[in-house]
PDB file of N, CA and C in Angstrom:
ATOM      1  N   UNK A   1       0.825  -1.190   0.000  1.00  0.00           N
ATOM      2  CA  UNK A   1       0.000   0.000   0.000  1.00  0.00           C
ATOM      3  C   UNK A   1       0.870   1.254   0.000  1.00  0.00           C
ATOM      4  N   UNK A   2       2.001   1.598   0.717  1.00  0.00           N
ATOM      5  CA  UNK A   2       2.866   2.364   0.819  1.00  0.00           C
ATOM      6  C   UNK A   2       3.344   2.822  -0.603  1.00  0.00           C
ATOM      7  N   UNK A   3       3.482   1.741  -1.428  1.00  0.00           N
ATOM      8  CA  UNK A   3       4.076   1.727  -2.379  1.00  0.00           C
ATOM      9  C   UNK A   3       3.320   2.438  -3.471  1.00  0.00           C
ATOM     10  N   UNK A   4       1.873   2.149  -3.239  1.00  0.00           N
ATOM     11  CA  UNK A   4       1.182   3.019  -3.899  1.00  0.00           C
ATOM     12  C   UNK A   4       1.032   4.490  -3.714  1.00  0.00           C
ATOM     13  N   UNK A   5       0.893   4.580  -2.419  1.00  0.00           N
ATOM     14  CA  UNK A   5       0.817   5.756  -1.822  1.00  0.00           C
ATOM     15  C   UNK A   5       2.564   6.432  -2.546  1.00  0.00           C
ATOM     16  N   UNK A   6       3.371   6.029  -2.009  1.00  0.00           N
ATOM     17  CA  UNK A   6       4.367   7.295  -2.971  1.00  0.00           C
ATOM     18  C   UNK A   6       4.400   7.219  -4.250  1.00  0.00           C
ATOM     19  N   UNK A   7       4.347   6.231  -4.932  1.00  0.00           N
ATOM     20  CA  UNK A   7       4.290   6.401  -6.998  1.00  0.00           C
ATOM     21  C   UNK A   7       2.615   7.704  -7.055  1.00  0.00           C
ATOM     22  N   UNK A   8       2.021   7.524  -6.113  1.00  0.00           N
ATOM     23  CA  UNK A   8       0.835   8.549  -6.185  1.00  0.00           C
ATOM     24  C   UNK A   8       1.294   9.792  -6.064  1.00  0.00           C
ATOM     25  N   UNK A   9       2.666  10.242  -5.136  1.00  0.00           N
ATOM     26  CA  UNK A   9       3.264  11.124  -5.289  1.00  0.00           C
ATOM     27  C   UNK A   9       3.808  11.677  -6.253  1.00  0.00           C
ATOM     28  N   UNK A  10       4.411  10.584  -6.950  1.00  0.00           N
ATOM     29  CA  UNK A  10       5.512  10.781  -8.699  1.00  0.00           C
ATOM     30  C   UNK A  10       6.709  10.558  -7.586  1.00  0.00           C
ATOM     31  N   UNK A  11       6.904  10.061  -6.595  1.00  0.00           N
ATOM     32  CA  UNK A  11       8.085   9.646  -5.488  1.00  0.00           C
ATOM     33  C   UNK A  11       8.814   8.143  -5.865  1.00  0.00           C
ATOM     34  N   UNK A  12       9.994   7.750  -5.129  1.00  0.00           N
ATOM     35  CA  UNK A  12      10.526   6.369  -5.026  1.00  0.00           C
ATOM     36  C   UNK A  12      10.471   6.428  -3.680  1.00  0.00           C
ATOM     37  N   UNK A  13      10.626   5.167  -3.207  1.00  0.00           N
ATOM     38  CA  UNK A  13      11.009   4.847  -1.797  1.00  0.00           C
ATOM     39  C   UNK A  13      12.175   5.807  -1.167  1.00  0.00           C
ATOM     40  N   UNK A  14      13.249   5.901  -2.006  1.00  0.00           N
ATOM     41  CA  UNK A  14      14.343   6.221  -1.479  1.00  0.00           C
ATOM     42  C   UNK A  14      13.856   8.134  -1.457  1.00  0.00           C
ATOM     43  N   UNK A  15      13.345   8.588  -2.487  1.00  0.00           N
ATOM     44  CA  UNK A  15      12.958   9.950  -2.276  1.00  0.00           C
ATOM     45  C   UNK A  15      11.560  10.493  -2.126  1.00  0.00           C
ATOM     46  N   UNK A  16      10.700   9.607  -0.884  1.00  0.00           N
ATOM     47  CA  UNK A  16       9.272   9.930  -0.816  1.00  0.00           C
ATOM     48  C   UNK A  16       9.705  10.804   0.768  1.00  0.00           C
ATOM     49  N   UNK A  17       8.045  11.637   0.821  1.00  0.00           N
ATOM     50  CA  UNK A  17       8.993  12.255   2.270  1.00  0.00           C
ATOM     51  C   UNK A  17       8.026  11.715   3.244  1.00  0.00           C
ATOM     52  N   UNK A  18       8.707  10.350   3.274  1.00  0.00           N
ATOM     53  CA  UNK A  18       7.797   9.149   4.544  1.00  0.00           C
ATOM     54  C   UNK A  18       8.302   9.049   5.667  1.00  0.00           C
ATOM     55  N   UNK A  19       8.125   9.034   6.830  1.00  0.00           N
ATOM     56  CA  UNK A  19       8.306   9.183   8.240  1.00  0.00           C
ATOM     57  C   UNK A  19       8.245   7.394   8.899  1.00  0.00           C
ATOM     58  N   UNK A  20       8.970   6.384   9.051  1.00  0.00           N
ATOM     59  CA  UNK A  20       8.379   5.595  10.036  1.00  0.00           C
ATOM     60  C   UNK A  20       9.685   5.827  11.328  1.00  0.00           C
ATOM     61  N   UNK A  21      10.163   6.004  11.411  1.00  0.00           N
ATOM     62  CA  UNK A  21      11.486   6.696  12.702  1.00  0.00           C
ATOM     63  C   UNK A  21      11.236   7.956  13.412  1.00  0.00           C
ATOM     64  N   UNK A  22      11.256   8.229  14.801  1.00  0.00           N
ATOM     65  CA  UNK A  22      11.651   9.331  14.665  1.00  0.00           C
ATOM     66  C   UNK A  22      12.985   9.392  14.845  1.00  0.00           C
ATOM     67  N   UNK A  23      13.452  10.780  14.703  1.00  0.00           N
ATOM     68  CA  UNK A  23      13.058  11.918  14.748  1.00  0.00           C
ATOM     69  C   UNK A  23      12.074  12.597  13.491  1.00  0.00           C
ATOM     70  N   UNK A  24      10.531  13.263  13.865  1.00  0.00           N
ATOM     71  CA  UNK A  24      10.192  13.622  12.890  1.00  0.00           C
ATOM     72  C   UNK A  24      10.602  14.860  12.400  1.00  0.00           C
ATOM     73  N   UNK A  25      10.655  15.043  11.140  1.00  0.00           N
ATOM     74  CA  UNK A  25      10.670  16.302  10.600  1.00  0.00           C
ATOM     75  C   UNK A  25      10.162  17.602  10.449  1.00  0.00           C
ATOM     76  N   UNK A  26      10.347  19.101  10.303  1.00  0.00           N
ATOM     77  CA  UNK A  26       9.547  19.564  10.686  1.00  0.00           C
ATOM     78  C   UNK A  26       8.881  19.916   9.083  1.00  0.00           C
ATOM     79  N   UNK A  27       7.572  19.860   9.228  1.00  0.00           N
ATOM     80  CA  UNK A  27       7.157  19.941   7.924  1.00  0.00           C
ATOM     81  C   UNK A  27       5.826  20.711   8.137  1.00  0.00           C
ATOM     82  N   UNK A  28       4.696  21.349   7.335  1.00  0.00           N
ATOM     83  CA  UNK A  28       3.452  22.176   7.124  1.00  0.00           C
ATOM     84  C   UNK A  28       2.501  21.024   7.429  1.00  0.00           C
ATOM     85  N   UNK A  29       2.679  20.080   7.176  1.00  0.00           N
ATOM     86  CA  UNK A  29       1.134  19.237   6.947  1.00  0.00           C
ATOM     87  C   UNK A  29       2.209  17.720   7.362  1.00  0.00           C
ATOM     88  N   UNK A  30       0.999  16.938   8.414  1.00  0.00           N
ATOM     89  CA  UNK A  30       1.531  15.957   8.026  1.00  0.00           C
ATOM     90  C   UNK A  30       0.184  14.906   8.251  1.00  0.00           C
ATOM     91  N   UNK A  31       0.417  14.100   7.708  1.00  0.00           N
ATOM     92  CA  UNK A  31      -0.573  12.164   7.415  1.00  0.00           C
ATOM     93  C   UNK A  31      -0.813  10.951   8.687  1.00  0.00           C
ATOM     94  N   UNK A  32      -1.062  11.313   9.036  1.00  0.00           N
ATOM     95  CA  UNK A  32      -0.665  10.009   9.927  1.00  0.00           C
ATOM     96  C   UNK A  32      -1.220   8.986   9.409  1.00  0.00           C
ATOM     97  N   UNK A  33      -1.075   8.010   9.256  1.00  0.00           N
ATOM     98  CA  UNK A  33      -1.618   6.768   8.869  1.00  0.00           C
ATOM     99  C   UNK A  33      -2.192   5.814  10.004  1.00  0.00           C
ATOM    100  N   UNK A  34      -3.313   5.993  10.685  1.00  0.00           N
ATOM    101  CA  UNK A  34      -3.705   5.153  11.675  1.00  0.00           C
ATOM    102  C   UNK A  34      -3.313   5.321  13.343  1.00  0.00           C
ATOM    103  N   UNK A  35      -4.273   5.144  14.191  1.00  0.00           N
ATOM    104  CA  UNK A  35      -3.749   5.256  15.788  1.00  0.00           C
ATOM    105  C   UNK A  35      -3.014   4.674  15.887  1.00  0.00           C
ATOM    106  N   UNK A  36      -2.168   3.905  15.898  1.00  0.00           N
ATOM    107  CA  UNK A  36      -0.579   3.566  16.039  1.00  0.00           C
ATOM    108  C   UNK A  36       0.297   4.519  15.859  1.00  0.00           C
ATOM    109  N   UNK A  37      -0.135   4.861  14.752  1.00  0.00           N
ATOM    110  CA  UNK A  37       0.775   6.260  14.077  1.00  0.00           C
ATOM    111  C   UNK A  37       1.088   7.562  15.017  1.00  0.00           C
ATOM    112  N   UNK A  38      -0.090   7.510  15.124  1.00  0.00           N
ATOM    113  CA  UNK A  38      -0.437   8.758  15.586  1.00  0.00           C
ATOM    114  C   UNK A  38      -0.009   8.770  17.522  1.00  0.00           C
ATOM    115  N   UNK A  39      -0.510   7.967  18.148  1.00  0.00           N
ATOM    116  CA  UNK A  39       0.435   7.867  19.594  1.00  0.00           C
ATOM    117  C   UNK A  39       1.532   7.876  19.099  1.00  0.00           C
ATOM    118  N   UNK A  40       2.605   7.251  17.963  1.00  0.00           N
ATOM    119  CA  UNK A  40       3.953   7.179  18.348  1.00  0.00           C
ATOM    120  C   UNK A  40       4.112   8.488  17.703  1.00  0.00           C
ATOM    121  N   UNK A  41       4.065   9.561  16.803  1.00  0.00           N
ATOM    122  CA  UNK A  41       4.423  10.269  16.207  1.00  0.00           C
ATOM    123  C   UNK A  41       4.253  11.642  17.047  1.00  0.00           C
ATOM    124  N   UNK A  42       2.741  11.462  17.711  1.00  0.00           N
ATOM    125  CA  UNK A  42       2.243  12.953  18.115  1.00  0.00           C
ATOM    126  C   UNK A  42       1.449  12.499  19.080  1.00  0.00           C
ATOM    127  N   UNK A  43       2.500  11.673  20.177  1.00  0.00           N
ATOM    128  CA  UNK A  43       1.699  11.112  21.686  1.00  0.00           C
ATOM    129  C   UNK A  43       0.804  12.331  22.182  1.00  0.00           C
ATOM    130  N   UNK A  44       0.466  13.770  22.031  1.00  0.00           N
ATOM    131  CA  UNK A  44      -0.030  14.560  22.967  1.00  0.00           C
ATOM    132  C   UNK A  44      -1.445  15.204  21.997  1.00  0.00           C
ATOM    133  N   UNK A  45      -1.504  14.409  20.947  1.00  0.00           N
ATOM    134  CA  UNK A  45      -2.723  14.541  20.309  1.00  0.00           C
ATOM    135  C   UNK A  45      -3.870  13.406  20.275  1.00  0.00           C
ATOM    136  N   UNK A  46      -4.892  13.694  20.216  1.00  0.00           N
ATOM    137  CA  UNK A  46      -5.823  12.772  20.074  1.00  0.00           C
ATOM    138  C   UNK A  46      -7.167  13.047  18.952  1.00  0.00           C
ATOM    139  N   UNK A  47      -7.266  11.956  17.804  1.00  0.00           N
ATOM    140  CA  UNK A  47      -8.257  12.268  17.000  1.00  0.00           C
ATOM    141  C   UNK A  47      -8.889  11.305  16.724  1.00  0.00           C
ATOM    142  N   UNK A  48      -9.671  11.397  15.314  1.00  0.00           N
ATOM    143  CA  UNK A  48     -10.393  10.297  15.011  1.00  0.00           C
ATOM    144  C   UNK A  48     -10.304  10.321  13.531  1.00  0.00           C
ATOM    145  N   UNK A  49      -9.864   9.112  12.735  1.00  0.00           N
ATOM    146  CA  UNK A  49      -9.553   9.041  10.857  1.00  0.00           C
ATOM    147  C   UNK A  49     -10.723  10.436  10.323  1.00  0.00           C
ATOM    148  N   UNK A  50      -9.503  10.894   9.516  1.00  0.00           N
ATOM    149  CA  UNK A  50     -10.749  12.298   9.034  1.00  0.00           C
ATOM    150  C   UNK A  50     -10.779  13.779   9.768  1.00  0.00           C
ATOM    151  N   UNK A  51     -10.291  13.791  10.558  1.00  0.00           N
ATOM    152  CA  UNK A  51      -9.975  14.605  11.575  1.00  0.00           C
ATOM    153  C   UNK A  51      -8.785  15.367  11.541  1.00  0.00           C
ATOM    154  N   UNK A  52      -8.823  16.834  11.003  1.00  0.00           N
ATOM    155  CA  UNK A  52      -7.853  17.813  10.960  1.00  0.00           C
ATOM    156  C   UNK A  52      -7.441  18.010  12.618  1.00  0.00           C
ATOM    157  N   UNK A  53      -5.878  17.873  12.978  1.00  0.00           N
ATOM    158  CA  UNK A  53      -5.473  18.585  14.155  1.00  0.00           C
ATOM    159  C   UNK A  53      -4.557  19.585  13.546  1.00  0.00           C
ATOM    160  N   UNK A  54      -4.075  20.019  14.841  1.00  0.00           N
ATOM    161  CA  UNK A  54      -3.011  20.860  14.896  1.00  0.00           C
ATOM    162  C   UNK A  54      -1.460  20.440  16.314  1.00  0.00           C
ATOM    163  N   UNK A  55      -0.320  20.491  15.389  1.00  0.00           N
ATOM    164  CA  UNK A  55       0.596  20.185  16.446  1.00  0.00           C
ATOM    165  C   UNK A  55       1.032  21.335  17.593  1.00  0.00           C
ATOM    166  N   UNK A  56       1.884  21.356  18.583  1.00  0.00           N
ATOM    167  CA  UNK A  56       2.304  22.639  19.216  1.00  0.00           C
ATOM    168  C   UNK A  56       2.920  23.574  18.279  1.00  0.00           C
ATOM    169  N   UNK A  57       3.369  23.087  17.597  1.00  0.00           N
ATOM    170  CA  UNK A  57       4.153  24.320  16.635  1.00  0.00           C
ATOM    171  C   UNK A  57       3.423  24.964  15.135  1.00  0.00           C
ATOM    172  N   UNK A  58       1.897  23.903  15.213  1.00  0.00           N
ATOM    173  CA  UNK A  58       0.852  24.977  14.425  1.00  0.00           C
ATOM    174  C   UNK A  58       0.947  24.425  13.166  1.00  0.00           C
ATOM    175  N   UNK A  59       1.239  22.931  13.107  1.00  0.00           N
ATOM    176  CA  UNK A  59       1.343  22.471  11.713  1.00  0.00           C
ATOM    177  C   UNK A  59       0.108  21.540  11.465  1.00  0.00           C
ATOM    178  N   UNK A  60      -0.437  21.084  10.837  1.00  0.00           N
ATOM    179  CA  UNK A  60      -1.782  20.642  10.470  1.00  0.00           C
ATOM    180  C   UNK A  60      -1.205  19.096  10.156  1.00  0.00           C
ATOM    181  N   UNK A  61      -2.460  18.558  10.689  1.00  0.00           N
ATOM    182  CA  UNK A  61      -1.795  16.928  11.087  1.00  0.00           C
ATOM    183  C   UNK A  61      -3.341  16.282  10.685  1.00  0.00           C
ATOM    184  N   UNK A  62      -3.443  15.535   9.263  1.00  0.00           N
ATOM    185  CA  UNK A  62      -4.496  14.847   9.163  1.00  0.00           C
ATOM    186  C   UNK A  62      -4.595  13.403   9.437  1.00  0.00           C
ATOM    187  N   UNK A  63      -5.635  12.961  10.736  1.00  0.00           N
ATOM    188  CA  UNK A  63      -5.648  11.492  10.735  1.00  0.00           C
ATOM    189  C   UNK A  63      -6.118  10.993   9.800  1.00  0.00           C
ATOM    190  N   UNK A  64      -5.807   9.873   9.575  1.00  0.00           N
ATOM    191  CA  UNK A  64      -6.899   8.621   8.699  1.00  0.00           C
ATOM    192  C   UNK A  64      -6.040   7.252   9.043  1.00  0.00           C
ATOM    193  N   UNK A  65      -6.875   6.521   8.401  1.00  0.00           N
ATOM    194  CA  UNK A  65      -6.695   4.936   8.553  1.00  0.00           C
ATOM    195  C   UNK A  65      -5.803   4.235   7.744  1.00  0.00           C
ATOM    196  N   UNK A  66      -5.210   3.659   8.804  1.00  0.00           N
ATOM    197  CA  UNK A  66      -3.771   2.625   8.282  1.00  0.00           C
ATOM    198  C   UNK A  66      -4.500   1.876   7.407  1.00  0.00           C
ATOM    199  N   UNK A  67      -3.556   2.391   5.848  1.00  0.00           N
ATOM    200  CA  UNK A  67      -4.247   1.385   4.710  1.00  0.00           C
ATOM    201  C   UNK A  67      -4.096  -0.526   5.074  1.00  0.00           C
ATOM    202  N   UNK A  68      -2.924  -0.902   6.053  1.00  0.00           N
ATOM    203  CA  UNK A  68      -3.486  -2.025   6.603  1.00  0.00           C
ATOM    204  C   UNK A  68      -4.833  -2.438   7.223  1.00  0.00           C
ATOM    205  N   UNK A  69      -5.491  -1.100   7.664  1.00  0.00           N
ATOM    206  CA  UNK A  69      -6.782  -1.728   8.507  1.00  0.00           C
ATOM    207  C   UNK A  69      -7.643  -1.673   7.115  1.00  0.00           C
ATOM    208  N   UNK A  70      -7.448  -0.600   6.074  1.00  0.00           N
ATOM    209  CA  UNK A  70      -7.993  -0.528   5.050  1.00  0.00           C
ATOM    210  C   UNK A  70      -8.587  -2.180   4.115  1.00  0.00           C
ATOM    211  N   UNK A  71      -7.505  -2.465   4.028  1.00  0.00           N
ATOM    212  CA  UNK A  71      -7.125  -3.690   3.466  1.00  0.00           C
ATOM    213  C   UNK A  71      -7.864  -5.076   4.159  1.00  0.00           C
ATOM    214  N   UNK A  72      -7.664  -5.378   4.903  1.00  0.00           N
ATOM    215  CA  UNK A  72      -8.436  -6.291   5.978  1.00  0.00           C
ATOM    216  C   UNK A  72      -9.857  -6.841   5.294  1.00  0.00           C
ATOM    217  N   UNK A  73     -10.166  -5.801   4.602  1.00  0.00           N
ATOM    218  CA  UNK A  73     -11.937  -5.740   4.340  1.00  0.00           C
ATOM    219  C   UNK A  73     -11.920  -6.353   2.948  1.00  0.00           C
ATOM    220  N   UNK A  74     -12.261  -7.554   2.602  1.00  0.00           N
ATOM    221  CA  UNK A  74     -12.018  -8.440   1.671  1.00  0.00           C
ATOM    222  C   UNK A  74     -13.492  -7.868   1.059  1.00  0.00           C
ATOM    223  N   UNK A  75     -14.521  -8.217   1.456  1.00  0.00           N
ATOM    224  CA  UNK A  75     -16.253  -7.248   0.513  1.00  0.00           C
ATOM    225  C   UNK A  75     -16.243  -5.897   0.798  1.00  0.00           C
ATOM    226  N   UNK A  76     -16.300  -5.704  -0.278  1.00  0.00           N
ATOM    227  CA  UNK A  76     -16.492  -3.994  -0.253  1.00  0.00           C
ATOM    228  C   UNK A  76     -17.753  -3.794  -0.050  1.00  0.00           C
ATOM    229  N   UNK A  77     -18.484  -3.668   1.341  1.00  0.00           N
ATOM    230  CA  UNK A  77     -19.667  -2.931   1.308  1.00  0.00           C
ATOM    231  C   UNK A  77     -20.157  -2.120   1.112  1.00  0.00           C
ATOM    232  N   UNK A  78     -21.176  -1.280   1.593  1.00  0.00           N
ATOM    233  CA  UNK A  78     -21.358   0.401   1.890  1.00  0.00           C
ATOM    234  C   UNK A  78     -20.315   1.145   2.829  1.00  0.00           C
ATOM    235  N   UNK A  79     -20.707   0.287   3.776  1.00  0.00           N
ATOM    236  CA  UNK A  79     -19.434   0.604   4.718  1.00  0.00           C
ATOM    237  C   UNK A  79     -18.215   1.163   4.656  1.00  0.00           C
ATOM    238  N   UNK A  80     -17.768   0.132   3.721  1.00  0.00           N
ATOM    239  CA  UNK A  80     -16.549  -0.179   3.318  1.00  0.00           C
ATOM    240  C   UNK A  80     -15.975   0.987   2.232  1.00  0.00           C
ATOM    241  N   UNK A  81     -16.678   0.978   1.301  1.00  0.00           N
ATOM    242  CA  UNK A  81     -17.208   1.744   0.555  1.00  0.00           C
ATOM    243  C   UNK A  81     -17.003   2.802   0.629  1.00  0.00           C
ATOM    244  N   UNK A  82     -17.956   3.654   1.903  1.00  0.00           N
ATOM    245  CA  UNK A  82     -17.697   5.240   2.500  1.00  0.00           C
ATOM    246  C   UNK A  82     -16.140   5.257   3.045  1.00  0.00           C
ATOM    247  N   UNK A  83     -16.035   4.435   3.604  1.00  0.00           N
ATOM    248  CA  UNK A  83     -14.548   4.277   4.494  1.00  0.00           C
ATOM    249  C   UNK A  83     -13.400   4.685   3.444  1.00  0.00           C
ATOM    250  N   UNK A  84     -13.480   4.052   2.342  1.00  0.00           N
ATOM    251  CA  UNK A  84     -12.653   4.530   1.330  1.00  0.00           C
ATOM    252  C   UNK A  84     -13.000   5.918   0.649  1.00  0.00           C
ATOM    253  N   UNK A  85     -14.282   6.157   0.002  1.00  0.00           N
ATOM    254  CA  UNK A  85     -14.333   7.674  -0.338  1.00  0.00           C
ATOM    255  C   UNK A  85     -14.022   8.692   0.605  1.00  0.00           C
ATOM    256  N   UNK A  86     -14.101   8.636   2.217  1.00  0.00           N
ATOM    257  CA  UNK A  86     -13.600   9.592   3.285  1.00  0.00           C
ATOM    258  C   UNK A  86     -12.025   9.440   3.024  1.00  0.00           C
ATOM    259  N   UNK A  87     -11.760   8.343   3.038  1.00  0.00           N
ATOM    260  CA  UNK A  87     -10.080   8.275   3.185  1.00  0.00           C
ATOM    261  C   UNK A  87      -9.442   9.404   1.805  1.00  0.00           C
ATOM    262  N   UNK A  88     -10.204   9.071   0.690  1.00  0.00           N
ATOM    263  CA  UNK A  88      -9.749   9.485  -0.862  1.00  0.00           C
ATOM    264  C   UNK A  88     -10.058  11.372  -0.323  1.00  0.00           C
ATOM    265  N   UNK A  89     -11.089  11.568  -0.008  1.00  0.00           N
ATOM    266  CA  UNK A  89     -11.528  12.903  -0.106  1.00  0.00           C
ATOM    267  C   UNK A  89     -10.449  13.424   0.393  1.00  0.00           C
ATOM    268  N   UNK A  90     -10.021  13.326   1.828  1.00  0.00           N
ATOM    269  CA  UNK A  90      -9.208  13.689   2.791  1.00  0.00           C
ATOM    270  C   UNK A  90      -7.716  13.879   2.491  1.00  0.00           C
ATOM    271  N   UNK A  91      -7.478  12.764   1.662  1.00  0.00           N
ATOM    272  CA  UNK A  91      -5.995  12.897   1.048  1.00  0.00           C
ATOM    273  C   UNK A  91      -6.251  13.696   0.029  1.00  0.00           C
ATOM    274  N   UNK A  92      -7.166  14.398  -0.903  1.00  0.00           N
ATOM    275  CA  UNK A  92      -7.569  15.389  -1.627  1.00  0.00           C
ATOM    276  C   UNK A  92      -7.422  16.662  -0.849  1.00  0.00           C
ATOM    277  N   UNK A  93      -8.095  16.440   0.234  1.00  0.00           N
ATOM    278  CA  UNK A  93      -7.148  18.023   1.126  1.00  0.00           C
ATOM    279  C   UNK A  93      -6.211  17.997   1.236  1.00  0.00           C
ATOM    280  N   UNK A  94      -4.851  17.407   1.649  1.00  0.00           N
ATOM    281  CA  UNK A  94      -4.112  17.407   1.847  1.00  0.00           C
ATOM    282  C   UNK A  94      -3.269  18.348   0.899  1.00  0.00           C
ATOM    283  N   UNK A  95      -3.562  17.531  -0.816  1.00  0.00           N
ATOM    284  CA  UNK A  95      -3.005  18.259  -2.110  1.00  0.00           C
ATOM    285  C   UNK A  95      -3.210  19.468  -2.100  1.00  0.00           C
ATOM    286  N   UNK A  96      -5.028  19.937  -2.099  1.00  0.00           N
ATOM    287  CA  UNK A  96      -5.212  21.235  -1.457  1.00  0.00           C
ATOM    288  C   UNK A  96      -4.399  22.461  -0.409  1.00  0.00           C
ATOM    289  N   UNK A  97      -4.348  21.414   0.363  1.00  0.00           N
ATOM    290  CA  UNK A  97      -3.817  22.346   1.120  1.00  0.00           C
ATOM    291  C   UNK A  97      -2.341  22.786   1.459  1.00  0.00           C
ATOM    292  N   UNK A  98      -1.538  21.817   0.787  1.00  0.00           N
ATOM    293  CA  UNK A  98      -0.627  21.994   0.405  1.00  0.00           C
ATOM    294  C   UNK A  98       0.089  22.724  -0.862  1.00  0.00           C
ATOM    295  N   UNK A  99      -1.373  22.946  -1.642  1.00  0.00           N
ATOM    296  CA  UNK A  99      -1.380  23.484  -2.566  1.00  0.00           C
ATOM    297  C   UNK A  99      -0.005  23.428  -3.960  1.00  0.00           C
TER     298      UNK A  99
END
């Protein structure tokens, strides 16, 4: 999934600007990919997938869901379904707002 996610960039592995270590970087916007993510990255925030925060230093931090939990879901329901158009929209802000 990762893999998709940076060729979606026009990125390689070696030059995508992906975070799994810290120290994080300081950057305008950042992704978290799932509550895992998000305790280890930005322990003093709390959200819910879809959910614009903000860090102490005022940078915009969008949750959403670890395309592993994504994945899991073998029938695409309605459910399932919305779960993915929220995820798609959201990473559409991101481009936005990064402009």
């Amino acid at each position: 999934m990762m893999t998709k996610i940076v060729e979606a960039l026009g990125q390689t592995l070696e030059t995508a600007p992906i975070v799994t270590e810290a120290p994080v970087p300081k950057a305008k916007i950042y992704v978290i990919l799932g509550g895992l993510a998000l305790r280890k990255f930005q322990p003093k925030l709390k959200g819910v997938p879809g959910q614009w925060l903000k860090t102490e230093r005022g940078a915009d931090v969008l949750v959403t869901y670890s395309p592993e939990y994504i994945l899991r879901f073998k029938t695409v329901t309605p459910a399932v379904k919305k779960l993915k158009t929220d995820m798609w929209h959201a990473l559409k802000e991101v481009a936005r707002r990064a402009g």
